[in-house]
PDB file of N, CA and C in Angstrom:
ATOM      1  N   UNK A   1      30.031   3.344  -1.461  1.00  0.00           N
ATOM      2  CA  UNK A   1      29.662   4.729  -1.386  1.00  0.00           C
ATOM      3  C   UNK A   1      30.013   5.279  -0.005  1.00  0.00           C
ATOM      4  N   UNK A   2      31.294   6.139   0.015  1.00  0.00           N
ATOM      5  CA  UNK A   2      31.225   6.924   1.190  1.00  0.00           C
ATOM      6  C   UNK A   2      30.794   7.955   1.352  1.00  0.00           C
ATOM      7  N   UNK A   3      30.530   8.492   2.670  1.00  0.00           N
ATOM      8  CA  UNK A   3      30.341   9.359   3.559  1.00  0.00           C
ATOM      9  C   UNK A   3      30.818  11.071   3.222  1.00  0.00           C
ATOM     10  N   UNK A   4      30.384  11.732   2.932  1.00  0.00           N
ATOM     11  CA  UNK A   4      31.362  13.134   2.196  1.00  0.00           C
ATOM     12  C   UNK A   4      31.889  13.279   4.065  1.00  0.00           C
ATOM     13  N   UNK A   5      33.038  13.933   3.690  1.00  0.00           N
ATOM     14  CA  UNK A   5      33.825  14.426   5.018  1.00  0.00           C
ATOM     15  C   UNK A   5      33.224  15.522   5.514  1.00  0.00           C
ATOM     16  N   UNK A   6      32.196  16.497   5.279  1.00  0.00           N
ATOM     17  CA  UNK A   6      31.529  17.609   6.246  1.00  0.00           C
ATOM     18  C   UNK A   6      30.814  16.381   6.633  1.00  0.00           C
ATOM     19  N   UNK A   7      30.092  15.102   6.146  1.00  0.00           N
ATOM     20  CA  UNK A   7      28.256  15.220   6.663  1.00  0.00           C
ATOM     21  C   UNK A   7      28.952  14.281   7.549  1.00  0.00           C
ATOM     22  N   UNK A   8      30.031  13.168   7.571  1.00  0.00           N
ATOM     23  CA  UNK A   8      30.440  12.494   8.198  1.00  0.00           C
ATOM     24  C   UNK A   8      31.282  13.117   9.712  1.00  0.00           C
ATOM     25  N   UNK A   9      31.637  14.110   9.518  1.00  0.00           N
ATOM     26  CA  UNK A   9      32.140  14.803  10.184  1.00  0.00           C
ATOM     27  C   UNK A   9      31.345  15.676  11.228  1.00  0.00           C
ATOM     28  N   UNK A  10      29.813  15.984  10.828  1.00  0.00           N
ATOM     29  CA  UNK A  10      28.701  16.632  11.477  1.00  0.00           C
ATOM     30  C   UNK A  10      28.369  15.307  12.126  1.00  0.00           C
ATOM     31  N   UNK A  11      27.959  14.244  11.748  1.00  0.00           N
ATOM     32  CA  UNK A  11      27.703  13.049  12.528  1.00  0.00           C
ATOM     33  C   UNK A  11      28.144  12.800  13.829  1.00  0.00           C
ATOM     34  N   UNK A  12      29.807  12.724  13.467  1.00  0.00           N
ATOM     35  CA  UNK A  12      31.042  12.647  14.208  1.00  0.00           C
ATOM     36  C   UNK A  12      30.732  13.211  15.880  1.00  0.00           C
ATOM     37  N   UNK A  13      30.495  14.902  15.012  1.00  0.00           N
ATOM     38  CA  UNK A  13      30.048  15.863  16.374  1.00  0.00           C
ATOM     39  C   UNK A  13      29.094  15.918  16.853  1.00  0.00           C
ATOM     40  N   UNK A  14      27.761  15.352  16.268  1.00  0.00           N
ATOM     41  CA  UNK A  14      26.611  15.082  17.183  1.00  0.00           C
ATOM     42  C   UNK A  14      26.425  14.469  17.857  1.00  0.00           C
ATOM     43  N   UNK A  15      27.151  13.205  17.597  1.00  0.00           N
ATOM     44  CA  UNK A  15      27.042  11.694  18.684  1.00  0.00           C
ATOM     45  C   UNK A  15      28.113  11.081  19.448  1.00  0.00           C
ATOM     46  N   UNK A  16      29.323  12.118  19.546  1.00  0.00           N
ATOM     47  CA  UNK A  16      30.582  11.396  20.075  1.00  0.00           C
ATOM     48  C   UNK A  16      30.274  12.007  21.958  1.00  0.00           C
ATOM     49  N   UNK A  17      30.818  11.165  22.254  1.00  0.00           N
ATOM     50  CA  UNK A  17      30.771  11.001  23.742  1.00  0.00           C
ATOM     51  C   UNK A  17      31.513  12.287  24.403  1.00  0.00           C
ATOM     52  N   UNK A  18      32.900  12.272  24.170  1.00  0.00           N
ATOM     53  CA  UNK A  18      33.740  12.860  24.610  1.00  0.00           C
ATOM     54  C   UNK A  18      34.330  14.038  23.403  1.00  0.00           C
ATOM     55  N   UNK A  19      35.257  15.022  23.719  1.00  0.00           N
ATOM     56  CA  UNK A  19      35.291  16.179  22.232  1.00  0.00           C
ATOM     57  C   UNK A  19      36.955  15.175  21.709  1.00  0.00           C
ATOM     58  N   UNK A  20      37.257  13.977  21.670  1.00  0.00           N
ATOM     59  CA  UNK A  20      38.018  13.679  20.749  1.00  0.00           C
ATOM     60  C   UNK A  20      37.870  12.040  20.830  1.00  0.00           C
ATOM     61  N   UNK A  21      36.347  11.711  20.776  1.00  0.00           N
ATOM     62  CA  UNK A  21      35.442  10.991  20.637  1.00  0.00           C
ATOM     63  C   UNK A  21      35.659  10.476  18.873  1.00  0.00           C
ATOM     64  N   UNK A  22      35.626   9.319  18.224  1.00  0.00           N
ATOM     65  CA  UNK A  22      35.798   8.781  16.886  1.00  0.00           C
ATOM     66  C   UNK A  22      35.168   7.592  16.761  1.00  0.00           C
ATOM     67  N   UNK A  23      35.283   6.790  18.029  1.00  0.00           N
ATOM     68  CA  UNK A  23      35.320   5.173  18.012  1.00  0.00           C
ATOM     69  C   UNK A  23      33.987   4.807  18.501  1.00  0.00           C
ATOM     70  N   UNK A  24      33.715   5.458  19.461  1.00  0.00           N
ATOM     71  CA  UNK A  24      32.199   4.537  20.582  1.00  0.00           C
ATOM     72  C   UNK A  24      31.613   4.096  19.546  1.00  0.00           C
ATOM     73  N   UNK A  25      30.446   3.464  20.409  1.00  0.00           N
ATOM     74  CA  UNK A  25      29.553   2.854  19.563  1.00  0.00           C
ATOM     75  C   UNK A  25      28.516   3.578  19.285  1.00  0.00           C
ATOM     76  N   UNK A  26      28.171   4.824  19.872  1.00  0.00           N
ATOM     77  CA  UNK A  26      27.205   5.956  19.782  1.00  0.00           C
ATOM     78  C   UNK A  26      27.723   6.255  17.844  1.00  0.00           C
ATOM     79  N   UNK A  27      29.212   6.449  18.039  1.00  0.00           N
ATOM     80  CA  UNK A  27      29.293   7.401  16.625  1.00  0.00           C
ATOM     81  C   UNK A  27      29.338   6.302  15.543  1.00  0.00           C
ATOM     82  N   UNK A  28      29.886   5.328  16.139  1.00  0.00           N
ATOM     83  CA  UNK A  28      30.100   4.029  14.897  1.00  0.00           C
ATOM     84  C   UNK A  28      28.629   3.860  14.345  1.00  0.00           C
ATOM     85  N   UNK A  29      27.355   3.687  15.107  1.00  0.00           N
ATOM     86  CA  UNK A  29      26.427   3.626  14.679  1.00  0.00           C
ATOM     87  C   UNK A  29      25.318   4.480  13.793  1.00  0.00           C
ATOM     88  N   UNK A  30      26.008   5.537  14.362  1.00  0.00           N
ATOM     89  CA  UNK A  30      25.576   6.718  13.724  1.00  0.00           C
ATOM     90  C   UNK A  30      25.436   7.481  12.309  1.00  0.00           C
ATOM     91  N   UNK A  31      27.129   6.889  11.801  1.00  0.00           N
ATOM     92  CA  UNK A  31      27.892   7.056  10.753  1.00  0.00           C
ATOM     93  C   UNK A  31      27.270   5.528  10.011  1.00  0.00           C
ATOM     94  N   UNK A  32      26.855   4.644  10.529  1.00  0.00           N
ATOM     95  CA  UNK A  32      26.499   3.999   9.670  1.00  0.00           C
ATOM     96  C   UNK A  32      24.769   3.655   9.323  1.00  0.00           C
ATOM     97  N   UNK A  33      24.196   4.244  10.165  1.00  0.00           N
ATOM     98  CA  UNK A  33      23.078   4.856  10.106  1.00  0.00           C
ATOM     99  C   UNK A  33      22.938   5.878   9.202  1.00  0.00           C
ATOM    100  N   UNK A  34      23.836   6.331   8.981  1.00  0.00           N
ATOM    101  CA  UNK A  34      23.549   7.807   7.812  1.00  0.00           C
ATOM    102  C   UNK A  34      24.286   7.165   6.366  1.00  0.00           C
ATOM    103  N   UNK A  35      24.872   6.173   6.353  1.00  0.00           N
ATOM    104  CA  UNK A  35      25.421   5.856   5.653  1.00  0.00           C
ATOM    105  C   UNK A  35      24.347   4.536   4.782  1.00  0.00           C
ATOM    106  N   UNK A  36      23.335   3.682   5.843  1.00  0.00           N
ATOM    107  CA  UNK A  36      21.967   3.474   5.232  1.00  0.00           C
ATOM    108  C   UNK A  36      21.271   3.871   4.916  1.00  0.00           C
ATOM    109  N   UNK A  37      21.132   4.867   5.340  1.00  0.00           N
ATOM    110  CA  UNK A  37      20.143   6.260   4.989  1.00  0.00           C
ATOM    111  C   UNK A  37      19.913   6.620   3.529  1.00  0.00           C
ATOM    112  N   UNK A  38      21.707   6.648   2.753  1.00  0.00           N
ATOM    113  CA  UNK A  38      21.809   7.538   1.883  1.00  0.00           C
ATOM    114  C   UNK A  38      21.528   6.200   0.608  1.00  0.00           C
ATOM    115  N   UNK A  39      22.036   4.889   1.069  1.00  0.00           N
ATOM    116  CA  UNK A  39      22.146   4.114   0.364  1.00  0.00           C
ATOM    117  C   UNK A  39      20.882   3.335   0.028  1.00  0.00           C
ATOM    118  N   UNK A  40      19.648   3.811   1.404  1.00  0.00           N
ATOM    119  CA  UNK A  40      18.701   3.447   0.515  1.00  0.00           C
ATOM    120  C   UNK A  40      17.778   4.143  -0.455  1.00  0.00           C
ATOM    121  N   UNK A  41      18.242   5.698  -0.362  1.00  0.00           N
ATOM    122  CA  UNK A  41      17.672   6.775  -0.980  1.00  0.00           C
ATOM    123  C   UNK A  41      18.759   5.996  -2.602  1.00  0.00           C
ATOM    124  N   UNK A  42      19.974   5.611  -2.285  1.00  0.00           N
ATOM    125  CA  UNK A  42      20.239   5.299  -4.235  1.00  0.00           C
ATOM    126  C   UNK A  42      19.209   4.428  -4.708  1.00  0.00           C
ATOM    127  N   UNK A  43      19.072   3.306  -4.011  1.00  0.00           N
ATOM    128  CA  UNK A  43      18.235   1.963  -4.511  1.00  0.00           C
ATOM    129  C   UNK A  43      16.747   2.656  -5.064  1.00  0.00           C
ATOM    130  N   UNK A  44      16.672   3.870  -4.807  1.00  0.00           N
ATOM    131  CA  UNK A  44      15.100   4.032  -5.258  1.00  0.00           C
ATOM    132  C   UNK A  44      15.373   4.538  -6.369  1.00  0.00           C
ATOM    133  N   UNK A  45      16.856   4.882  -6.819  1.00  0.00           N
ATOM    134  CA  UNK A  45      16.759   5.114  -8.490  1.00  0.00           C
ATOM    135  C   UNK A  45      17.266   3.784  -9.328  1.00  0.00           C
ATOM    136  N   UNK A  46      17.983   3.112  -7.974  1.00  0.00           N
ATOM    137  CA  UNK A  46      19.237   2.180  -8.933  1.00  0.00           C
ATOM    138  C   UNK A  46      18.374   0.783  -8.543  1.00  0.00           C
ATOM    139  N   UNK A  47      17.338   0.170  -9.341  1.00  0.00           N
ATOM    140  CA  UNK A  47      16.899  -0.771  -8.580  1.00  0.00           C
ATOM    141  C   UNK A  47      17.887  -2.197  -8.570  1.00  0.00           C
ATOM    142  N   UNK A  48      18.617  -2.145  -9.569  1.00  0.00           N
ATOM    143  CA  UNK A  48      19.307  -3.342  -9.661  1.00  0.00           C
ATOM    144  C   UNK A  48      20.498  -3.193  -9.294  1.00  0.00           C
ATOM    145  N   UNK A  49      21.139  -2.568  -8.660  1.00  0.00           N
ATOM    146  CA  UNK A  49      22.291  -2.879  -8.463  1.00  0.00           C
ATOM    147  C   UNK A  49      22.584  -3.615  -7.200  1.00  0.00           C
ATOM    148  N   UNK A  50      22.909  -4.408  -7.189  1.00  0.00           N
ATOM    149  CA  UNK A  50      22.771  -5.502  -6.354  1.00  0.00           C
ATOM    150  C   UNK A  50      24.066  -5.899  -5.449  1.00  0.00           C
ATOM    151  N   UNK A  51      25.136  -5.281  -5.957  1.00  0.00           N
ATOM    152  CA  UNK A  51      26.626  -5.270  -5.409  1.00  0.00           C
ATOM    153  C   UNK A  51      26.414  -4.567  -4.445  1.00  0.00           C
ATOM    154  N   UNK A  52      26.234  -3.058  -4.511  1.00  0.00           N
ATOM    155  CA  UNK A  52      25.627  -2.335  -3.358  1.00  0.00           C
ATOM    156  C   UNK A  52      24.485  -2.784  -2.247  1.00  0.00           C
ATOM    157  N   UNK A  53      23.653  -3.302  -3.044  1.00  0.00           N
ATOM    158  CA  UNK A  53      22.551  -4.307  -1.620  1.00  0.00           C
ATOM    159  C   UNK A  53      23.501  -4.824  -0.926  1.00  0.00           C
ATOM    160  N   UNK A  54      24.126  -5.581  -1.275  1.00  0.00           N
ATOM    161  CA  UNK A  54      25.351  -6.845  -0.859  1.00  0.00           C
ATOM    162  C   UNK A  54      25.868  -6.358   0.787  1.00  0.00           C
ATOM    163  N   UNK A  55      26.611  -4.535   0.093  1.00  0.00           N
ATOM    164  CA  UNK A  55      26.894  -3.780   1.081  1.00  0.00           C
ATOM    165  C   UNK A  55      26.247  -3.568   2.410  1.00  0.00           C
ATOM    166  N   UNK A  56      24.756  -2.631   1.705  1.00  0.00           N
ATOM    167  CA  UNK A  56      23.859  -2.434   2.509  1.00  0.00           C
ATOM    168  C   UNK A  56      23.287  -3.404   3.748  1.00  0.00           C
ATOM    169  N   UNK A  57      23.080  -4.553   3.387  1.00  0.00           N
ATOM    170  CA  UNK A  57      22.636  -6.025   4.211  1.00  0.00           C
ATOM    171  C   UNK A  57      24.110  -6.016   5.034  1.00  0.00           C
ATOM    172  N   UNK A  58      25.326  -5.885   4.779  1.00  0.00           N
ATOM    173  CA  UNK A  58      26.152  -5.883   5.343  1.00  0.00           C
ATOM    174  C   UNK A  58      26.482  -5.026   7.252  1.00  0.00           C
ATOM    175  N   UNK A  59      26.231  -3.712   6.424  1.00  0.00           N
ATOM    176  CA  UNK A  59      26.257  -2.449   7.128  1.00  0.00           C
ATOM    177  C   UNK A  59      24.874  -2.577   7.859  1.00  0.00           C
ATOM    178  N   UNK A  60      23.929  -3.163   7.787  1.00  0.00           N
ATOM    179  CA  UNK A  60      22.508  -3.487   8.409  1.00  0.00           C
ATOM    180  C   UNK A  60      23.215  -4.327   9.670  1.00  0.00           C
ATOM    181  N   UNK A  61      23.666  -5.828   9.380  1.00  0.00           N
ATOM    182  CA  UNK A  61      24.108  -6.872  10.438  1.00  0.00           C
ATOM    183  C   UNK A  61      25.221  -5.645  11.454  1.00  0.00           C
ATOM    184  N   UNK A  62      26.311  -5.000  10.372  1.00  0.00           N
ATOM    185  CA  UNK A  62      27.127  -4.428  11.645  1.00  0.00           C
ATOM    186  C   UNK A  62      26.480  -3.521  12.321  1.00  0.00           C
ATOM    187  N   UNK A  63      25.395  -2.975  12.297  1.00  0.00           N
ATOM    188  CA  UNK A  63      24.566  -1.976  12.814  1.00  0.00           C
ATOM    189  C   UNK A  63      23.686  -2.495  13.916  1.00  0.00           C
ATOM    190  N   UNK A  64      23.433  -3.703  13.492  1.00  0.00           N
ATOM    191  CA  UNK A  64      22.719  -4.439  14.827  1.00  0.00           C
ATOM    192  C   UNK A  64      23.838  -4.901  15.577  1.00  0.00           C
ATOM    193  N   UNK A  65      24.867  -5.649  15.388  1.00  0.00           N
ATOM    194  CA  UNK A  65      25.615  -6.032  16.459  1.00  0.00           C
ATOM    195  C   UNK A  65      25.765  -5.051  17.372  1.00  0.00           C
ATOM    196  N   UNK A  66      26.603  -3.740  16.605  1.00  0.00           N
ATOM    197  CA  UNK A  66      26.995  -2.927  17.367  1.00  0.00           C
ATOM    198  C   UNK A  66      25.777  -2.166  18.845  1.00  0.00           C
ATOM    199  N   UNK A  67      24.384  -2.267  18.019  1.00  0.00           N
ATOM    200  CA  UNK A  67      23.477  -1.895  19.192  1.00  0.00           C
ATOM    201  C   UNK A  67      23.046  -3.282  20.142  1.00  0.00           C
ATOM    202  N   UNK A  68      23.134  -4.364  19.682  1.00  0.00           N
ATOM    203  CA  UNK A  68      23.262  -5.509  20.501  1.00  0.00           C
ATOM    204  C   UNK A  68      24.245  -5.332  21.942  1.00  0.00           C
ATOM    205  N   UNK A  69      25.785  -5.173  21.231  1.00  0.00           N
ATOM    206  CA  UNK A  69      26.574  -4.472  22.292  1.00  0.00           C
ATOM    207  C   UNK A  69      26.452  -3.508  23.153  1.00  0.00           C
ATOM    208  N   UNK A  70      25.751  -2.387  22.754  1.00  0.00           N
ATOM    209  CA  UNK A  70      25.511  -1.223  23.375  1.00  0.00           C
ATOM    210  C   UNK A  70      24.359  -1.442  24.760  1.00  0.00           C
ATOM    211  N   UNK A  71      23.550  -2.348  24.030  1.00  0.00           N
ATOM    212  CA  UNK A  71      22.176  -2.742  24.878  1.00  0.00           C
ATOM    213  C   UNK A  71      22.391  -3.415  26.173  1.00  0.00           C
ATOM    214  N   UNK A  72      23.768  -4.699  26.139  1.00  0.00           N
ATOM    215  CA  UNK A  72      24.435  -5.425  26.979  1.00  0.00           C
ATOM    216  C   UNK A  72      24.613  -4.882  27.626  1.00  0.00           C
ATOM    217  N   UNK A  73      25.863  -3.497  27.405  1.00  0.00           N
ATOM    218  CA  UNK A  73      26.818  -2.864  28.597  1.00  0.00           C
ATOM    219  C   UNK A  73      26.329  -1.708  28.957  1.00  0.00           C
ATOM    220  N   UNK A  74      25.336  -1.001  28.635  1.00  0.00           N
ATOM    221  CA  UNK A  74      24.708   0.054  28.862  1.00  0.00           C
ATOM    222  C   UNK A  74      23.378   0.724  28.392  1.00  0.00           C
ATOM    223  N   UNK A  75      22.715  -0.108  28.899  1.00  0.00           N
ATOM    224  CA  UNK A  75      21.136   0.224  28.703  1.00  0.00           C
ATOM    225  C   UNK A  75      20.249   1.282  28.043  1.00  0.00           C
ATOM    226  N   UNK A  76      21.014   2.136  29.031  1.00  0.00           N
ATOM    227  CA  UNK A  76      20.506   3.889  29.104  1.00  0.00           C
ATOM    228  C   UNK A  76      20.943   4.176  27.830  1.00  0.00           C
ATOM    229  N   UNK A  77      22.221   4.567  27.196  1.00  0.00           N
ATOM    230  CA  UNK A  77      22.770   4.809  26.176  1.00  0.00           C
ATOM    231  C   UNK A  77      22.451   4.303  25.253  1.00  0.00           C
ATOM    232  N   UNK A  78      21.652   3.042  25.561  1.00  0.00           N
ATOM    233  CA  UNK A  78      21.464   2.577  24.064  1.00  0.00           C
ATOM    234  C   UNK A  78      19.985   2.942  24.000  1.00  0.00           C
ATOM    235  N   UNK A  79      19.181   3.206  24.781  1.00  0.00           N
ATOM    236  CA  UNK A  79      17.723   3.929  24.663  1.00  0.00           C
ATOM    237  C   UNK A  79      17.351   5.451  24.262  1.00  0.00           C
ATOM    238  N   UNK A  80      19.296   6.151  24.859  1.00  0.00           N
ATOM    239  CA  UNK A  80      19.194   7.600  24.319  1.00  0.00           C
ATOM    240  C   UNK A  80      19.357   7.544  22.745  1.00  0.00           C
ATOM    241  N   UNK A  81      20.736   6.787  22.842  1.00  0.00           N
ATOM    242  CA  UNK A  81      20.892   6.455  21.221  1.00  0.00           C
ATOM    243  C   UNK A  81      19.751   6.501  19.959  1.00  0.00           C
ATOM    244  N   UNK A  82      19.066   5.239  20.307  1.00  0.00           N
ATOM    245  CA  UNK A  82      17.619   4.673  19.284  1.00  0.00           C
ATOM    246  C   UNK A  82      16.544   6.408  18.959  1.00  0.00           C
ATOM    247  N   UNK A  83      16.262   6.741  20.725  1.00  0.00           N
ATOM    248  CA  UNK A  83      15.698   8.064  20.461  1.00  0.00           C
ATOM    249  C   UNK A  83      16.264   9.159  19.702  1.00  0.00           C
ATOM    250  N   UNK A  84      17.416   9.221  19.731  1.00  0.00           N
ATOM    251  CA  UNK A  84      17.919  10.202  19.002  1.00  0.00           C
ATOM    252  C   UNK A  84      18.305   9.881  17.179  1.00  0.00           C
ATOM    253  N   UNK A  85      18.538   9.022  16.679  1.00  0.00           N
ATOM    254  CA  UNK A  85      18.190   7.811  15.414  1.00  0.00           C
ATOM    255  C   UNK A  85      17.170   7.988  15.373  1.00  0.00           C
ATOM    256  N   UNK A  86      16.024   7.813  15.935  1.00  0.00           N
ATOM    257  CA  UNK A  86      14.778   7.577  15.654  1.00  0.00           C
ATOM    258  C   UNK A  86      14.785   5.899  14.954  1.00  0.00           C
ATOM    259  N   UNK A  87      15.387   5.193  15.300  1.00  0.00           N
ATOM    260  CA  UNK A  87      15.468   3.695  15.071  1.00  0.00           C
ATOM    261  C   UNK A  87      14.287   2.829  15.492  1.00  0.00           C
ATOM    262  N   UNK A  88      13.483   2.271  14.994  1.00  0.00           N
ATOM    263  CA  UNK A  88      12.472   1.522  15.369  1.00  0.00           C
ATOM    264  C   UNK A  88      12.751   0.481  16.698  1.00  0.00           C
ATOM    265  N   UNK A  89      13.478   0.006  17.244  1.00  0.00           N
ATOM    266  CA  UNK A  89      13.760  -0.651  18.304  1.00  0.00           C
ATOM    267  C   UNK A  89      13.332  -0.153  19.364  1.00  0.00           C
TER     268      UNK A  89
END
C-alpha cells in the first residue's frame, strides 16, 4: 500500500531539511511513519491479512534503524524529530 502523491508529497514538505530535500532521515522517517499510520488504520478492518503485517513489522524495523542512526549522529534532530511525530521514544 502506497503513499497517494499529495499526502506523500505534504510529508515531503514538512520534514525535509533543505527546499530540494527527498532523502534525510527526517523525511525517510516521516514518510514511513505515515505510511504505519495508514496501515494500521487497514488492520482494524482487515484483521487477517497477514501479508501486509509481514510489511508493516518490516517498515517498523526500518523505522527504528533509521532513528537509531539519527540518534548516533545527531542528537538534537532526532529529539526535534520524535517531538514533532509525536513518537513514543
Amino acid at each position: 500500500m502506497a503513499l497517494a502523491v499529495d499526502v506523500k508529497s505534504r510529508v515531503i514538505g514538512k520534514y525535509r531539511v533543505h527546499p530540494t530535500d527527498t532523502g534525510s532521515p527526517e523525511v525517510q522517517i516521516a514518510v514511513l511513519s505515515q505510511r504505519i499510520a495508514e496501515l494500521t488504520e487497514h488492520f482494524k478492518t482487515h484483521e487477517g491479512d497477514h501479508h501486509s503485517r509481514r510489511g508493516l513489522l518490516s517498515m517498523v524495523a526500518r523505522r527504528r534503524r533509521l532513528l537509531k542512526y539519527l540518534m548516533g549522529t545527531s542528537p538534537e534532530r532526532y529529539q526535534a524529530l520524535i517531538q514533532k511525530l509525536g513518537i513514543r521514544r
